[in-house]
PDB file of N, CA and C in Angstrom:
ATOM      1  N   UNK A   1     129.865  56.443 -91.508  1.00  0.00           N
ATOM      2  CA  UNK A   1     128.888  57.093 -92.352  1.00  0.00           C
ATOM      3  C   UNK A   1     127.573  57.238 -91.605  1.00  0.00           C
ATOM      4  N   UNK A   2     126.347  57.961 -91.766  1.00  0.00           N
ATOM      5  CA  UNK A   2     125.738  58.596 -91.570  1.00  0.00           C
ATOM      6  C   UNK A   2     124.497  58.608 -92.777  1.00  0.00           C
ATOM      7  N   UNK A   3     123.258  57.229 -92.758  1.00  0.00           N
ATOM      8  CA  UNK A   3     122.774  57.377 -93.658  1.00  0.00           C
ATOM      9  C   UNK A   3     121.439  57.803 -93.777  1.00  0.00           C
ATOM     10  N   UNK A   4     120.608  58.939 -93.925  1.00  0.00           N
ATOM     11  CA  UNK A   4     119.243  59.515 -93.939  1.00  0.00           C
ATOM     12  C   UNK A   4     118.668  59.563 -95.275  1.00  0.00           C
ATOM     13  N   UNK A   5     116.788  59.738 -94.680  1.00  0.00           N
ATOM     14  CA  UNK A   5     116.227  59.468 -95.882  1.00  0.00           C
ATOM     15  C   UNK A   5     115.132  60.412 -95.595  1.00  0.00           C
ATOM     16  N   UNK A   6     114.925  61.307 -96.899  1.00  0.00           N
ATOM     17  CA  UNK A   6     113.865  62.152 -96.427  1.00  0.00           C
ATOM     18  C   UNK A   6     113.153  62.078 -97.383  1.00  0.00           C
ATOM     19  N   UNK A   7     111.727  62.470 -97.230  1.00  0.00           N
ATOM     20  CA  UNK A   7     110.922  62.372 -96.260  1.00  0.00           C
ATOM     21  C   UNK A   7     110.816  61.048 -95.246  1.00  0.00           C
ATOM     22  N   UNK A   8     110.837  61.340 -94.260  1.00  0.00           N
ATOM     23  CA  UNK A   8     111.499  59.973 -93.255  1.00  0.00           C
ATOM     24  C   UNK A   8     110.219  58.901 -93.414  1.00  0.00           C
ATOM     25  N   UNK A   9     109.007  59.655 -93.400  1.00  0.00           N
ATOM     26  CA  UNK A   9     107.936  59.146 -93.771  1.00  0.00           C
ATOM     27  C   UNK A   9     106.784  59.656 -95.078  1.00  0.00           C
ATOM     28  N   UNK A  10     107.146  58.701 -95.866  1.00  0.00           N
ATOM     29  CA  UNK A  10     106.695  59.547 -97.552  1.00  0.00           C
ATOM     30  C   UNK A  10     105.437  59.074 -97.388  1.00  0.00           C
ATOM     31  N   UNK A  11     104.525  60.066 -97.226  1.00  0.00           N
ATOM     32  CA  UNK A  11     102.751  60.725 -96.897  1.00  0.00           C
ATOM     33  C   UNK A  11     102.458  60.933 -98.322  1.00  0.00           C
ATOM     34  N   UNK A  12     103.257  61.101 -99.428  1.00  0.00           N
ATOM     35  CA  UNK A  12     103.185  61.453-100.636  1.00  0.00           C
ATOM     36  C   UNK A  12     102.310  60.695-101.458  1.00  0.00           C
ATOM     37  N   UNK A  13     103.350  59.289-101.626  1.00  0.00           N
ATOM     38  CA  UNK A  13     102.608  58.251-102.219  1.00  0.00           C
ATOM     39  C   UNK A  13     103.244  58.688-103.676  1.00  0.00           C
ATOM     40  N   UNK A  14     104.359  59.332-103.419  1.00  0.00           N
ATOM     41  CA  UNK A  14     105.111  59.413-104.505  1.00  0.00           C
ATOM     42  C   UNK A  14     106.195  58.322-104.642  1.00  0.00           C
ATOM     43  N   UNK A  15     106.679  57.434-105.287  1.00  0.00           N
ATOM     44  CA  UNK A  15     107.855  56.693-106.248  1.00  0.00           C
ATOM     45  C   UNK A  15     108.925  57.514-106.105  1.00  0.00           C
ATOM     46  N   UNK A  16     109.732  57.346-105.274  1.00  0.00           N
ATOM     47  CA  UNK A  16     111.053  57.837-106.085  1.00  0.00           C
ATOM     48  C   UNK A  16     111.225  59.512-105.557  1.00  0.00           C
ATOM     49  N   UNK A  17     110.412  59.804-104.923  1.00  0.00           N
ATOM     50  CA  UNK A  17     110.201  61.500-104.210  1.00  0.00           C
ATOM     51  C   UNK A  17     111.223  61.534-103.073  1.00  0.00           C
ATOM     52  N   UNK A  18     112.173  60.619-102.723  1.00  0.00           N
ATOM     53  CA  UNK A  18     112.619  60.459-101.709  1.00  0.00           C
ATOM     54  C   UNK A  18     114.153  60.658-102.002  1.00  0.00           C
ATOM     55  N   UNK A  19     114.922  61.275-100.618  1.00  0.00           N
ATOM     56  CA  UNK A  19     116.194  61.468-101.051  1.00  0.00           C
ATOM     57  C   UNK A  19     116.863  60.953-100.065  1.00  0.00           C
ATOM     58  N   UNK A  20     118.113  60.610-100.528  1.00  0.00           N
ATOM     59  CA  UNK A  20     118.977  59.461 -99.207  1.00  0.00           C
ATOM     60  C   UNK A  20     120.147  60.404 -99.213  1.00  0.00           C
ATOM     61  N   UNK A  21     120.424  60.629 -97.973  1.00  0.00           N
ATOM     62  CA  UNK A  21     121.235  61.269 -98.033  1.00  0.00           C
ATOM     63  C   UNK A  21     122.879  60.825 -97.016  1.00  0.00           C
ATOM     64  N   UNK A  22     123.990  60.314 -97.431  1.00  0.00           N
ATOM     65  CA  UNK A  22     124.851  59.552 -97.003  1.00  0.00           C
ATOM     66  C   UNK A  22     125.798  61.039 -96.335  1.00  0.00           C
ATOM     67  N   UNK A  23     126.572  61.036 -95.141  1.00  0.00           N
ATOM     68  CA  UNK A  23     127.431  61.690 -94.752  1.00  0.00           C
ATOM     69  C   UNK A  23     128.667  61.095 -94.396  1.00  0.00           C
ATOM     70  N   UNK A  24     129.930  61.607 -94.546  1.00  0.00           N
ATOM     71  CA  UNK A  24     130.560  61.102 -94.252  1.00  0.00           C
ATOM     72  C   UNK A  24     131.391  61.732 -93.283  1.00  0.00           C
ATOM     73  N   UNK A  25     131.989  60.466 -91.804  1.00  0.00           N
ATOM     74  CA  UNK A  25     131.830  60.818 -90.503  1.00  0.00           C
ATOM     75  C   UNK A  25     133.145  60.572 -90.160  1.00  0.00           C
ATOM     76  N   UNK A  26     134.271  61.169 -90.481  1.00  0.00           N
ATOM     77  CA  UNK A  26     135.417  60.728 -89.997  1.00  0.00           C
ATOM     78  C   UNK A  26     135.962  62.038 -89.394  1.00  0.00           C
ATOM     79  N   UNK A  27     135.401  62.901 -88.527  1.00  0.00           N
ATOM     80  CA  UNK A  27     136.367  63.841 -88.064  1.00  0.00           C
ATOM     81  C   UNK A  27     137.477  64.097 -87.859  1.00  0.00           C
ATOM     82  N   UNK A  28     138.125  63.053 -87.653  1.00  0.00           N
ATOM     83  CA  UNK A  28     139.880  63.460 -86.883  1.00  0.00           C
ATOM     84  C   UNK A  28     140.211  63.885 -88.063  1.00  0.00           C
ATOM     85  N   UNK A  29     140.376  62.928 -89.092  1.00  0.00           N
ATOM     86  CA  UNK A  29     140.582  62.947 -90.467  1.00  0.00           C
ATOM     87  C   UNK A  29     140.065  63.323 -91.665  1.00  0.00           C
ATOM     88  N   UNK A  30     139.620  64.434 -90.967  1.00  0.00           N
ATOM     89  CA  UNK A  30     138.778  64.940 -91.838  1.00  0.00           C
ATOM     90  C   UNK A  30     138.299  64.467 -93.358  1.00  0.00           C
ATOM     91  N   UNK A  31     137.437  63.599 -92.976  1.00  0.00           N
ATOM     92  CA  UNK A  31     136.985  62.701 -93.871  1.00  0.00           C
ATOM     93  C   UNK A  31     138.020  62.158 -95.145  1.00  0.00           C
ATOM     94  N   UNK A  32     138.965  61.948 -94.519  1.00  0.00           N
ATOM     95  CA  UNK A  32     139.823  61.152 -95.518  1.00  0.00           C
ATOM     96  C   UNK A  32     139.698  59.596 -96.312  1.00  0.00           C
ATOM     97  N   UNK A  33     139.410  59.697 -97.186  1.00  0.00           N
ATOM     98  CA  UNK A  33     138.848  58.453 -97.783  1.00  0.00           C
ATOM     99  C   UNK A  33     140.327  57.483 -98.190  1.00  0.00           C
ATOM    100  N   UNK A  34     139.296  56.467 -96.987  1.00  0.00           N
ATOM    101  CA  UNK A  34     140.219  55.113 -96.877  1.00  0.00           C
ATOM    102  C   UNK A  34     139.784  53.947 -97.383  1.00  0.00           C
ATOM    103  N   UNK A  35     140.252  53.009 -97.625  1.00  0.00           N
ATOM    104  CA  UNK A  35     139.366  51.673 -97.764  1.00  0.00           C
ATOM    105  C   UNK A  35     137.684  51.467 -97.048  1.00  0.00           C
ATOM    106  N   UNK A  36     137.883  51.338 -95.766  1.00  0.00           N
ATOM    107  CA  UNK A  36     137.266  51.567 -95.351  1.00  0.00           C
ATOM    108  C   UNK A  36     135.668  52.252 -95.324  1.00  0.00           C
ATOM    109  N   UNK A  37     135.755  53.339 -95.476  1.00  0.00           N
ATOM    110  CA  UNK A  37     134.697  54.612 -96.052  1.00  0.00           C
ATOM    111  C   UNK A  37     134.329  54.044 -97.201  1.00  0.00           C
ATOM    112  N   UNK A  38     135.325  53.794 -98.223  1.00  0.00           N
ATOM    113  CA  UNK A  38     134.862  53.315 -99.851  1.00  0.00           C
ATOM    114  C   UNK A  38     133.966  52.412 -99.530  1.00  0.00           C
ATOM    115  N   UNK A  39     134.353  51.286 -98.634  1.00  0.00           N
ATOM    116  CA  UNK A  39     133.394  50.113 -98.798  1.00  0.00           C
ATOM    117  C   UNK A  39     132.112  50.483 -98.031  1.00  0.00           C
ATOM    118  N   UNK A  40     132.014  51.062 -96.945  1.00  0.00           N
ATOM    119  CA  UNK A  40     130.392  51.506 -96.544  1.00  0.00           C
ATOM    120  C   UNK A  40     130.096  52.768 -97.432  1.00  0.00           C
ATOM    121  N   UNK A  41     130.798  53.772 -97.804  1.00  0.00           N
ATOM    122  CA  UNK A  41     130.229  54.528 -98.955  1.00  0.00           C
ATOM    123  C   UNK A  41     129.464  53.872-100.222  1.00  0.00           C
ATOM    124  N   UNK A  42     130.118  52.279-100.172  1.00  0.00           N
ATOM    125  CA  UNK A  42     129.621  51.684-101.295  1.00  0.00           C
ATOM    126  C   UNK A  42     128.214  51.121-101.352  1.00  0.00           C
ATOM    127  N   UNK A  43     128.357  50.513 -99.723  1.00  0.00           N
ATOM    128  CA  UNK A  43     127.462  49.835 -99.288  1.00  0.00           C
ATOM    129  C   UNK A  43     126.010  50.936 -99.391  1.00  0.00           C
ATOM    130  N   UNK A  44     126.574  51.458 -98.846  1.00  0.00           N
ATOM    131  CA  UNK A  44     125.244  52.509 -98.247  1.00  0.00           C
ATOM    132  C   UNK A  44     124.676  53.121 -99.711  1.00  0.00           C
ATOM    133  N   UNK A  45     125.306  53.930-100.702  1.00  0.00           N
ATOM    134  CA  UNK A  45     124.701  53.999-102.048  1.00  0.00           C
ATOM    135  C   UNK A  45     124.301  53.089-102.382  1.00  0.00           C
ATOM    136  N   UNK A  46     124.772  52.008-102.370  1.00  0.00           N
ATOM    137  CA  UNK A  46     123.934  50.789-103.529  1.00  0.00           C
ATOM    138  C   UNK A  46     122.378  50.602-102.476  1.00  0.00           C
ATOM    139  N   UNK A  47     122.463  50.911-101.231  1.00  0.00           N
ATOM    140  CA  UNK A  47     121.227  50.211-100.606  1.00  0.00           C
ATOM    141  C   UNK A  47     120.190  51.014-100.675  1.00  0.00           C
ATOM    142  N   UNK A  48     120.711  52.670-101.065  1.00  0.00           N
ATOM    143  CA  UNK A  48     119.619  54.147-101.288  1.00  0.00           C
ATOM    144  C   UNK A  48     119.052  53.402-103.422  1.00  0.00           C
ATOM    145  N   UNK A  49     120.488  53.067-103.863  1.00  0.00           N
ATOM    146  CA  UNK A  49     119.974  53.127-105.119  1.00  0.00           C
ATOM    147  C   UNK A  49     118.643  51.555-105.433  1.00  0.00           C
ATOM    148  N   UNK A  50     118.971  50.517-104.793  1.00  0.00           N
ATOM    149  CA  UNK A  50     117.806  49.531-104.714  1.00  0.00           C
ATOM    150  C   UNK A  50     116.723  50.295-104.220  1.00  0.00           C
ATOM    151  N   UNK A  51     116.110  51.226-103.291  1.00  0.00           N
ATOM    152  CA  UNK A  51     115.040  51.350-102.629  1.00  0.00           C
ATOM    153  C   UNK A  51     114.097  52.488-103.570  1.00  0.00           C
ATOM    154  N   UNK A  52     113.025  51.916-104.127  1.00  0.00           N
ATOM    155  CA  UNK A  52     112.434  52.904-105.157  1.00  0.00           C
ATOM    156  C   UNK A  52     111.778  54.062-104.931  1.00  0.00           C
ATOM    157  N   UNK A  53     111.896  54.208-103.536  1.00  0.00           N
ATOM    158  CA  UNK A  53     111.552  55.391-102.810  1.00  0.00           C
ATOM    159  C   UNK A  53     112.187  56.426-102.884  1.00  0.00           C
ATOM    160  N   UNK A  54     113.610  56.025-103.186  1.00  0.00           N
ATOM    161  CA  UNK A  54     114.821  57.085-102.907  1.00  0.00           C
ATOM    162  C   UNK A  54     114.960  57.804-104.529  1.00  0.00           C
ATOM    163  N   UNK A  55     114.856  59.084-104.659  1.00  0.00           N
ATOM    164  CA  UNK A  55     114.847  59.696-105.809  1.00  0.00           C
ATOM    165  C   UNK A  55     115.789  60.000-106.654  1.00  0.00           C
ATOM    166  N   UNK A  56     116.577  60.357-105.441  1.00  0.00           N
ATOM    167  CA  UNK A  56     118.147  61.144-105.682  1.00  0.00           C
ATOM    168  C   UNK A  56     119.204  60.586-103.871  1.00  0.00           C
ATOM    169  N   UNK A  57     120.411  60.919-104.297  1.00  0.00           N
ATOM    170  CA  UNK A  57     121.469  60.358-103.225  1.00  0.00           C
ATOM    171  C   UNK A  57     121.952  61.336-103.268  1.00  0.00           C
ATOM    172  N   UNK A  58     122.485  61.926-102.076  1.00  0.00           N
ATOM    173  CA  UNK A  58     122.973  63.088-102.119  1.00  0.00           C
ATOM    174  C   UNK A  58     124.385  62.989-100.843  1.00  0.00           C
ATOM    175  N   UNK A  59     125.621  62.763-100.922  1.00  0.00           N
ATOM    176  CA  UNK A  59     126.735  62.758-100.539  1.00  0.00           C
ATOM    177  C   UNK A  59     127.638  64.009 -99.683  1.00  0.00           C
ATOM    178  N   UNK A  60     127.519  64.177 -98.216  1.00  0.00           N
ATOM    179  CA  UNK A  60     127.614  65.069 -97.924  1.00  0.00           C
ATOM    180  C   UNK A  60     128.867  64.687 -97.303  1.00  0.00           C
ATOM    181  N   UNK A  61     130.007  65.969 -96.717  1.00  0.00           N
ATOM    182  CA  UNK A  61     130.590  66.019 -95.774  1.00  0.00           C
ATOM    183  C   UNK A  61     130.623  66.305 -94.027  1.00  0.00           C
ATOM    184  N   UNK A  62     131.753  67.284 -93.725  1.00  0.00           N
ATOM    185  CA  UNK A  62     131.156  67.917 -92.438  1.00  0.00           C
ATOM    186  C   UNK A  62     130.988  69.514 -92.909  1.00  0.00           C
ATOM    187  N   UNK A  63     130.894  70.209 -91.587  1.00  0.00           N
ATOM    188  CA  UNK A  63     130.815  71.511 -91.997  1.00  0.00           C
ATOM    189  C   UNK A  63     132.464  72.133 -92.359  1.00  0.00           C
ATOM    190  N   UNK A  64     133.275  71.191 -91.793  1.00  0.00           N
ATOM    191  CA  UNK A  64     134.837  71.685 -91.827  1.00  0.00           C
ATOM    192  C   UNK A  64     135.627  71.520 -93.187  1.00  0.00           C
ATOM    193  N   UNK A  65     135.051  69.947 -93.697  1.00  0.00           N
ATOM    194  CA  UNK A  65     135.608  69.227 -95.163  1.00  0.00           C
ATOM    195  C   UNK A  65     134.576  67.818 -95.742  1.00  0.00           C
ATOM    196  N   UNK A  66     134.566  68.542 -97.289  1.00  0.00           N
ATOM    197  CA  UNK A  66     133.694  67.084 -97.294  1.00  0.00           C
ATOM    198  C   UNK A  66     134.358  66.314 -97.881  1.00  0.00           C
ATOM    199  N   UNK A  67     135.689  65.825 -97.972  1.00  0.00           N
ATOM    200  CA  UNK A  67     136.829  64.957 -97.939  1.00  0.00           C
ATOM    201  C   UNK A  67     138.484  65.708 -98.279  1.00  0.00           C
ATOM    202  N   UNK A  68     138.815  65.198 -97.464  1.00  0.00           N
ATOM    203  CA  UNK A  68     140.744  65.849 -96.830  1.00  0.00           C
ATOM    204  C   UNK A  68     141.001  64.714 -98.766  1.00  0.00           C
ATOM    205  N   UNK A  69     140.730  64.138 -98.884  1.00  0.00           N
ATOM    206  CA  UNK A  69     141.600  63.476 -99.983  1.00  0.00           C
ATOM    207  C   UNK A  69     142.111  62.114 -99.766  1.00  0.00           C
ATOM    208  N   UNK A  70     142.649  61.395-100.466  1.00  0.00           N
ATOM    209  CA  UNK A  70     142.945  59.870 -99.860  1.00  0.00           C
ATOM    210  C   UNK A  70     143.993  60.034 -98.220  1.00  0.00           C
ATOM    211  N   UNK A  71     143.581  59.153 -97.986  1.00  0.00           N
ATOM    212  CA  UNK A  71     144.179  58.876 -96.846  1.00  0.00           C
ATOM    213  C   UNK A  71     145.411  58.584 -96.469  1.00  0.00           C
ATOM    214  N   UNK A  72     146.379  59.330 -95.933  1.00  0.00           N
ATOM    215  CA  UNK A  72     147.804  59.323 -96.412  1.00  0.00           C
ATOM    216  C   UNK A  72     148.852  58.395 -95.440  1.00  0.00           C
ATOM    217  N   UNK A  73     148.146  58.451 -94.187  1.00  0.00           N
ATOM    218  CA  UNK A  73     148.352  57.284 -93.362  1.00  0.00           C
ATOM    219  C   UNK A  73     148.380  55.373 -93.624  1.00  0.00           C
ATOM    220  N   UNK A  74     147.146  55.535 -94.388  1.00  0.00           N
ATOM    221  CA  UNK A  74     146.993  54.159 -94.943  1.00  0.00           C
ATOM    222  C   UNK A  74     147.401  54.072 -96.101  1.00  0.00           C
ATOM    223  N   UNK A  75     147.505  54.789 -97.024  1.00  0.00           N
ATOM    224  CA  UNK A  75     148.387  54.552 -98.000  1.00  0.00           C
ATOM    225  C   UNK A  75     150.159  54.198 -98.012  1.00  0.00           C
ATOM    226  N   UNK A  76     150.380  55.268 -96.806  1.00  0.00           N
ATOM    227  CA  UNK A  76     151.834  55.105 -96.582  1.00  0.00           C
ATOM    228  C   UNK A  76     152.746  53.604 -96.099  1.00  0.00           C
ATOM    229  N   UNK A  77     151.885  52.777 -95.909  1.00  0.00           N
ATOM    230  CA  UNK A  77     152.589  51.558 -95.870  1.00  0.00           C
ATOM    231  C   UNK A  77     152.223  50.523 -97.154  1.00  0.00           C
ATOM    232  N   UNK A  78     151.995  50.812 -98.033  1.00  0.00           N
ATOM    233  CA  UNK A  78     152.247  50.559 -99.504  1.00  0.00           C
ATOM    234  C   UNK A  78     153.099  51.116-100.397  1.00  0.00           C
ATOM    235  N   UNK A  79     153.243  49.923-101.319  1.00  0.00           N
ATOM    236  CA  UNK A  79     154.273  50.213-102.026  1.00  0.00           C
ATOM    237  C   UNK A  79     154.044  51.564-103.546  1.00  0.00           C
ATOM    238  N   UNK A  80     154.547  52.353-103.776  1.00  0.00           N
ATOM    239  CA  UNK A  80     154.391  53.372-104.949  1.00  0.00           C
ATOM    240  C   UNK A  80     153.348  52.683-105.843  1.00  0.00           C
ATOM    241  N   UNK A  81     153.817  51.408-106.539  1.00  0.00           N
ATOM    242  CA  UNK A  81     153.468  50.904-107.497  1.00  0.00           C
ATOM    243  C   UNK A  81     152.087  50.302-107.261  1.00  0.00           C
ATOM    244  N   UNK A  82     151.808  49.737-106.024  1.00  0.00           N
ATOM    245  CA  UNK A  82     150.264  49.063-105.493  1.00  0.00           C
ATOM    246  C   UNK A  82     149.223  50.695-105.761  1.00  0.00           C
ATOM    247  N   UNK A  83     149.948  51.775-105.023  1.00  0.00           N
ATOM    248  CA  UNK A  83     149.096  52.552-104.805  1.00  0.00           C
ATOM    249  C   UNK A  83     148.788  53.199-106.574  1.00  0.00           C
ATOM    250  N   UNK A  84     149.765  53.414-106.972  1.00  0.00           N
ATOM    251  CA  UNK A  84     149.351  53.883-108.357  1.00  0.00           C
ATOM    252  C   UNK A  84     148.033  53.118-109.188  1.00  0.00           C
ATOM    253  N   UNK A  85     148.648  52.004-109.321  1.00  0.00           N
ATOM    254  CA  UNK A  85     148.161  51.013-109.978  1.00  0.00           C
ATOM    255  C   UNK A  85     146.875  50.553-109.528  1.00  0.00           C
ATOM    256  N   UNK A  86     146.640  50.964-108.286  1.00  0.00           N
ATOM    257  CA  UNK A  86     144.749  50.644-107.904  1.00  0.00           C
ATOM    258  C   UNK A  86     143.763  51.515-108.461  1.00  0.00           C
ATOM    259  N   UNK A  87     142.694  50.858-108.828  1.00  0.00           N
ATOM    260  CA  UNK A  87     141.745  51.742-109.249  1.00  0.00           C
ATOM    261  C   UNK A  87     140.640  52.429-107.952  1.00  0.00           C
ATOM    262  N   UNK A  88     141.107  52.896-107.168  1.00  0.00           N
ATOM    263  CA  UNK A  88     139.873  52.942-105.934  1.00  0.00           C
ATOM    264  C   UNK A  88     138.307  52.910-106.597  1.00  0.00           C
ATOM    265  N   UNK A  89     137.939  53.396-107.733  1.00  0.00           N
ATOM    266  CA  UNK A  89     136.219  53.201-108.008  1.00  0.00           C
ATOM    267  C   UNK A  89     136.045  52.333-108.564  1.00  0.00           C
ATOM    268  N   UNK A  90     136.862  51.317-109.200  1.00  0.00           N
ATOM    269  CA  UNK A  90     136.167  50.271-109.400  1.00  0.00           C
ATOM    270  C   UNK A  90     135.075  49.447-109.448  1.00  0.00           C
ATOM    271  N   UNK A  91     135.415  49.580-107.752  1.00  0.00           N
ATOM    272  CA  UNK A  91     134.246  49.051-106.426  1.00  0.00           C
ATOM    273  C   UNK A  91     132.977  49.351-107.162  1.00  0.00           C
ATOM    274  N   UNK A  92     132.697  50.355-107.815  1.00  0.00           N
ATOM    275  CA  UNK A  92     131.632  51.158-108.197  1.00  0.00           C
ATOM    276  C   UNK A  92     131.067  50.807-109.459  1.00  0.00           C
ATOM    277  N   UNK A  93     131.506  50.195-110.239  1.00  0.00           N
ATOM    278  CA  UNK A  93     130.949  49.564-112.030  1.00  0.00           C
ATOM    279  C   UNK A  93     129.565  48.491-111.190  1.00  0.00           C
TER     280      UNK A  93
END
């Protein structure tokens, strides 16, 4: 991931005028969301949403895909029933 914050330097003196903006950096795979990604995707939002500077979060891709879809590689050595049965956002309550 890929995490920016603009205005890089807030001259404003505004609260909250600030936007974080997270990318996500997996080219080969075109950003296929794995475990992995979830947990610094997680990381990295929760650390834009603590900072009272940050106004809005804004979640980008590449210019090619801004996510291929779960990850079919890492899923494929699980069982039907694990994969069904997970909640991937959880993470996120």
């Amino acid at each position: 991931l890929v995490e920016r914050r603009f205005p890089e330097n807030n001259d404003t003196g505004l609260v909250g005028g600030g936007v974080g903006v997270v990318t996500l950096h997996r080219p080969k795979a075109l950003n296929a969301l794995c475990d992995a990604l979830f947990d610094d995707l997680i990381h990295a939002v929760r650390a834009f949403d603590a900072d009272d500077d940050i106004g809005c979060i804004v979640i980008t891709g590449s210019e090619k895909a801004f996510a291929a879809g779960a990850d079919i590689s890492e899923m494929s050595t699980r069982e039907f029933a694990t994969v069904y049965n997970k909640n991937m956002f959880s993470q996120w309550a």
